[in-house]
N, C-alpha and C. Protein backbone atom coordinates (compact mmCIF):
# COMPACT_ATOMS: atom_id res chain seq x y z
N UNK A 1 11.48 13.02 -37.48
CA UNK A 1 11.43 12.89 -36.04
C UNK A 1 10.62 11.65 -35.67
N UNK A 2 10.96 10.99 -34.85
CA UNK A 2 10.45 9.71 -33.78
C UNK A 2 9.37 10.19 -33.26
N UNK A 3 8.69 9.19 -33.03
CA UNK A 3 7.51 9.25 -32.43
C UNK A 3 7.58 8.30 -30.93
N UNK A 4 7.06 9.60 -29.67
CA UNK A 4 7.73 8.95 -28.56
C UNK A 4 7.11 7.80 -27.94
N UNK A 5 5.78 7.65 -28.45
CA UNK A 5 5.36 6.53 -28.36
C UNK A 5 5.32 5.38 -28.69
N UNK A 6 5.75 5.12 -30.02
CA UNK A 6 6.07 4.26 -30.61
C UNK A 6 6.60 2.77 -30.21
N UNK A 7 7.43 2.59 -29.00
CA UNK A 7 7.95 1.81 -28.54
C UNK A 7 7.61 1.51 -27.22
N UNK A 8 6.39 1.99 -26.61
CA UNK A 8 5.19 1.75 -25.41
C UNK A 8 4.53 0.36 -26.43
N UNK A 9 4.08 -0.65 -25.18
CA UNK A 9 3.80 -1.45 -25.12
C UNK A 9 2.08 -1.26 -25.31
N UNK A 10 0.95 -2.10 -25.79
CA UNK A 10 -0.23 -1.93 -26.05
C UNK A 10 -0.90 -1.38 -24.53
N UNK A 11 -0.62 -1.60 -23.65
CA UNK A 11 -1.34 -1.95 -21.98
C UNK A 11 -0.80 -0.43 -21.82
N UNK A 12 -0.15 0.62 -22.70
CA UNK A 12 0.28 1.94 -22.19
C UNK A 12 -0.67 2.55 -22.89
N UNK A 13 -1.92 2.22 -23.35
CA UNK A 13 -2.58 3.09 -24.25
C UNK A 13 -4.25 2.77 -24.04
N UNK A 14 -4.72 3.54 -23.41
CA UNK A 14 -6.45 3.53 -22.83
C UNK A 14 -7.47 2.12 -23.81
N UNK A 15 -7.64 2.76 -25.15
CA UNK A 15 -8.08 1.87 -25.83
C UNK A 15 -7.96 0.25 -25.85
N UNK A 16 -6.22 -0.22 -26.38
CA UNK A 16 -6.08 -1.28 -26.16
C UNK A 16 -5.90 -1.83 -24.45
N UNK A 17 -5.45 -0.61 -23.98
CA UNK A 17 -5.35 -2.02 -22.19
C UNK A 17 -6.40 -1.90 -21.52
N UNK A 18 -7.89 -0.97 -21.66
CA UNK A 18 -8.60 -0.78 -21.30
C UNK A 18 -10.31 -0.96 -21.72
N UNK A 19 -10.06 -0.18 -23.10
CA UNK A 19 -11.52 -0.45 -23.53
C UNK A 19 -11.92 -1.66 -24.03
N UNK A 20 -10.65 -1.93 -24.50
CA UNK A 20 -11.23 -3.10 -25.81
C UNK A 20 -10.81 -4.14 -25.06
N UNK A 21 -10.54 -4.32 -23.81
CA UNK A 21 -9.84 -5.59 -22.97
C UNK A 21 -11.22 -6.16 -22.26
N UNK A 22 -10.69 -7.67 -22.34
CA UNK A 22 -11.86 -8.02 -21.77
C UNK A 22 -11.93 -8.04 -20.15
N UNK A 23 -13.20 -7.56 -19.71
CA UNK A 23 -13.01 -6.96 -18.21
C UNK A 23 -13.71 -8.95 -17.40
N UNK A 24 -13.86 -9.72 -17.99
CA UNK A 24 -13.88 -11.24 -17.26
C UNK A 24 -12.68 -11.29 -16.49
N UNK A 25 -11.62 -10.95 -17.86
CA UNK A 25 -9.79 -11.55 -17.60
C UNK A 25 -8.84 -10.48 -17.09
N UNK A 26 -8.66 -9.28 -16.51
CA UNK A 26 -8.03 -8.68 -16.38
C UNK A 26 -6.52 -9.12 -16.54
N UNK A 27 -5.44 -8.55 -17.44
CA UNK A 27 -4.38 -8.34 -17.29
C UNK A 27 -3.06 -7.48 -17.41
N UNK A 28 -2.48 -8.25 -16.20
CA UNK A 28 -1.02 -7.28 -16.03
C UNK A 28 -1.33 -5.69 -15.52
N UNK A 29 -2.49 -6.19 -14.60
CA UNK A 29 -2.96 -5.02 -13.55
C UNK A 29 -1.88 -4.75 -12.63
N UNK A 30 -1.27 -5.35 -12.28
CA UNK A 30 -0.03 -5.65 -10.80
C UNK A 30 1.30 -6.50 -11.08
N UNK A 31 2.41 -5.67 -11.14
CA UNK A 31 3.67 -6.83 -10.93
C UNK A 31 4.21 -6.32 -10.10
N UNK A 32 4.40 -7.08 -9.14
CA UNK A 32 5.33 -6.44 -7.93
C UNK A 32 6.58 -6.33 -8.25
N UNK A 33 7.54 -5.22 -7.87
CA UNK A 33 8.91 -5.36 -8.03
C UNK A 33 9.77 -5.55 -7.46
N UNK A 34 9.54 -6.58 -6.51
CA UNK A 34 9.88 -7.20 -5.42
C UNK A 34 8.98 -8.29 -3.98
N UNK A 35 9.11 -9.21 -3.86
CA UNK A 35 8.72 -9.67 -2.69
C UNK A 35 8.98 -9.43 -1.48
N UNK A 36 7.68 -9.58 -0.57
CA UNK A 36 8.34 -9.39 1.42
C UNK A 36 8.00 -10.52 1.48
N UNK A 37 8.76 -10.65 2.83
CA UNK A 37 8.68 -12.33 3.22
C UNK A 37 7.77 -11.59 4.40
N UNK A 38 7.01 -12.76 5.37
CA UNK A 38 6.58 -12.42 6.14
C UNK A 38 6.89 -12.08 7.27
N UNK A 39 8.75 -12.14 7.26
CA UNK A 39 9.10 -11.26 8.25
C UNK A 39 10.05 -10.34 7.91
N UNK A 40 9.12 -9.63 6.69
CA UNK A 40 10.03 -8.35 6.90
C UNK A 40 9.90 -7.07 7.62
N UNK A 41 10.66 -6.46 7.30
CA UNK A 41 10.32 -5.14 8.40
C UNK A 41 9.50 -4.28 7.71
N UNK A 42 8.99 -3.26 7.97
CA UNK A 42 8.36 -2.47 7.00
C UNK A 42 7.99 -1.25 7.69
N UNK A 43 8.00 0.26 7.26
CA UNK A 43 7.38 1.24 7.54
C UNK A 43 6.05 1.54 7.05
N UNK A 44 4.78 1.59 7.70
CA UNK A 44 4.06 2.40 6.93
C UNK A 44 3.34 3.43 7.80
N UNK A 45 2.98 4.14 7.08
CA UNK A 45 1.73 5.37 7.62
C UNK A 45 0.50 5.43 7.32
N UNK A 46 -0.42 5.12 7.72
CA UNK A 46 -1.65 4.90 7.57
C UNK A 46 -2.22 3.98 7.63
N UNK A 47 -2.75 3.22 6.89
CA UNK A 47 -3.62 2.14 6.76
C UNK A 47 -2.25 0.91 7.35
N UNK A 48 -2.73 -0.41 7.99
CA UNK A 48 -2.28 -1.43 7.60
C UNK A 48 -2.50 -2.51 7.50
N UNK A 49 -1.88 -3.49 7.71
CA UNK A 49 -3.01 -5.07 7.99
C UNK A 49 -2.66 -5.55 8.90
N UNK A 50 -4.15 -6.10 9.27
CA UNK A 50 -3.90 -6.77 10.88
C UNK A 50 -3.27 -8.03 10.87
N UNK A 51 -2.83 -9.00 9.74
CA UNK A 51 -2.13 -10.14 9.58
C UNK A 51 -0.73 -9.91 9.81
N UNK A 52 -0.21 -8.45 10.05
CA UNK A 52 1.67 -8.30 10.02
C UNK A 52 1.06 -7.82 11.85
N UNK A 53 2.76 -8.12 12.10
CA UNK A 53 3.17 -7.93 13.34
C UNK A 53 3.60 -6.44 13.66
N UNK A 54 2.99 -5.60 14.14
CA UNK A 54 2.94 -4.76 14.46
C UNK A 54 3.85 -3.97 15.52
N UNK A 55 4.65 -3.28 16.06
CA UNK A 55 5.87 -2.55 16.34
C UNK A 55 5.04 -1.20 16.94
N UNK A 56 4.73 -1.06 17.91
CA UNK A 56 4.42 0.00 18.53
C UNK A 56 5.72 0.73 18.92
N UNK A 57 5.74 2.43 18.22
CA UNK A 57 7.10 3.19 18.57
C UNK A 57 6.80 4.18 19.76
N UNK A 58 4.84 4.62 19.76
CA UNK A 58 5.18 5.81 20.70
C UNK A 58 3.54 4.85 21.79
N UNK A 59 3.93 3.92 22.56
CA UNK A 59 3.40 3.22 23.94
C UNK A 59 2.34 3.92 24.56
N UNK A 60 1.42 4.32 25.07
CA UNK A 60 0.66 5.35 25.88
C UNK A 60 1.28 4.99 27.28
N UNK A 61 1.51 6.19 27.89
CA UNK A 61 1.83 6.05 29.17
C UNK A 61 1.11 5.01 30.15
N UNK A 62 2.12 4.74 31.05
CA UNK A 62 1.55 3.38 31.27
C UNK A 62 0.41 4.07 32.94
N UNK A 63 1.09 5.57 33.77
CA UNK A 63 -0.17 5.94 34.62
C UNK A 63 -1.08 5.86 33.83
N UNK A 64 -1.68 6.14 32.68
CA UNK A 64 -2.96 6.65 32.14
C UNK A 64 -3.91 5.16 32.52
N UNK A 65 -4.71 5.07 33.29
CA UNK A 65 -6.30 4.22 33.11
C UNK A 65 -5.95 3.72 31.54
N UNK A 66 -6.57 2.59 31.72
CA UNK A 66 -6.62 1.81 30.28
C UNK A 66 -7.77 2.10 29.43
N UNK A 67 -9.16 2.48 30.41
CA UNK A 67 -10.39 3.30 29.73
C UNK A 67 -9.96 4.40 28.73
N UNK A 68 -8.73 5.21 29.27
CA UNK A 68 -8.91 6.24 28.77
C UNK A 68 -7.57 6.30 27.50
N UNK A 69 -7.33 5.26 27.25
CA UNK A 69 -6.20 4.88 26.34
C UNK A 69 -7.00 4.71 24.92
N UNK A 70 -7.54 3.79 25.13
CA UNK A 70 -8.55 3.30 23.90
C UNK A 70 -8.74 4.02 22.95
N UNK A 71 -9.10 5.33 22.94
CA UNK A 71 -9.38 6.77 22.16
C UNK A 71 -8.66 7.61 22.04
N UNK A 72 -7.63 7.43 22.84
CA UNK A 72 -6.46 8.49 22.30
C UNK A 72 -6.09 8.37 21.12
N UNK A 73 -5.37 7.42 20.61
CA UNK A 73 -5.00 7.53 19.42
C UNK A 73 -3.37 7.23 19.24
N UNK A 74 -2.47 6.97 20.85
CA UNK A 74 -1.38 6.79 20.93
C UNK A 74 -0.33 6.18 20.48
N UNK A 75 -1.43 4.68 19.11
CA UNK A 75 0.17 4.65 18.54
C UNK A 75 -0.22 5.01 17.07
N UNK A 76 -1.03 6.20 16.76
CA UNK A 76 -0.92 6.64 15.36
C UNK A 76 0.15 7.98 15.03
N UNK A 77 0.99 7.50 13.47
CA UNK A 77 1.94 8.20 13.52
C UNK A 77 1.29 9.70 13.16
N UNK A 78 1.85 10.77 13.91
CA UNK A 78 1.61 12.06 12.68
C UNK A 78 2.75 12.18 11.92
N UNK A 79 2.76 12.32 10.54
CA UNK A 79 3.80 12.87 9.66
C UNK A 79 3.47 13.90 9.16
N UNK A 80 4.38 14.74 8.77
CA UNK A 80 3.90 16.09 8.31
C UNK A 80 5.09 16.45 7.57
């Protein structure tokens, strides 16, 4: 019988991609598997960055005082 590890790469195994790596040089922490341009579209939930252009879906009513907008919380998504 094969051994299922056998054919994992060194960086799949604590020791070599971790202990014994030197922590100056980190590598092959991150490959993206794909690029965004900076105008792509994008969904997210939660966190985001203030450098993308932002798409408000749910507006606070526009009677509401603007004081009292601030703290609502009106364009955070709930998902559930």
């Amino acid at each position: 019988m094969r051994d299922p590890h056998s054919d994992l790469p060194a960086s799949a195994f604590w020791r070599s991609a971790a202990a014994e790596a030197d922590p100056a040089a980190p590598a092959g922490i991150f490959a993206p598997k794909f690029g965004l341009g900076r105008d792509a579209a994008i969904a997210t939930v939660g966190s985001s960055r203030r450098r993308m252009r932002m798409l408000t879906i749910s507006p606070p009513m526009r009677s509401l005082p603007i004081r009292r907008r601030a703290g609502a919380s009106f364009t955070t998504i709930c998902a559930r």
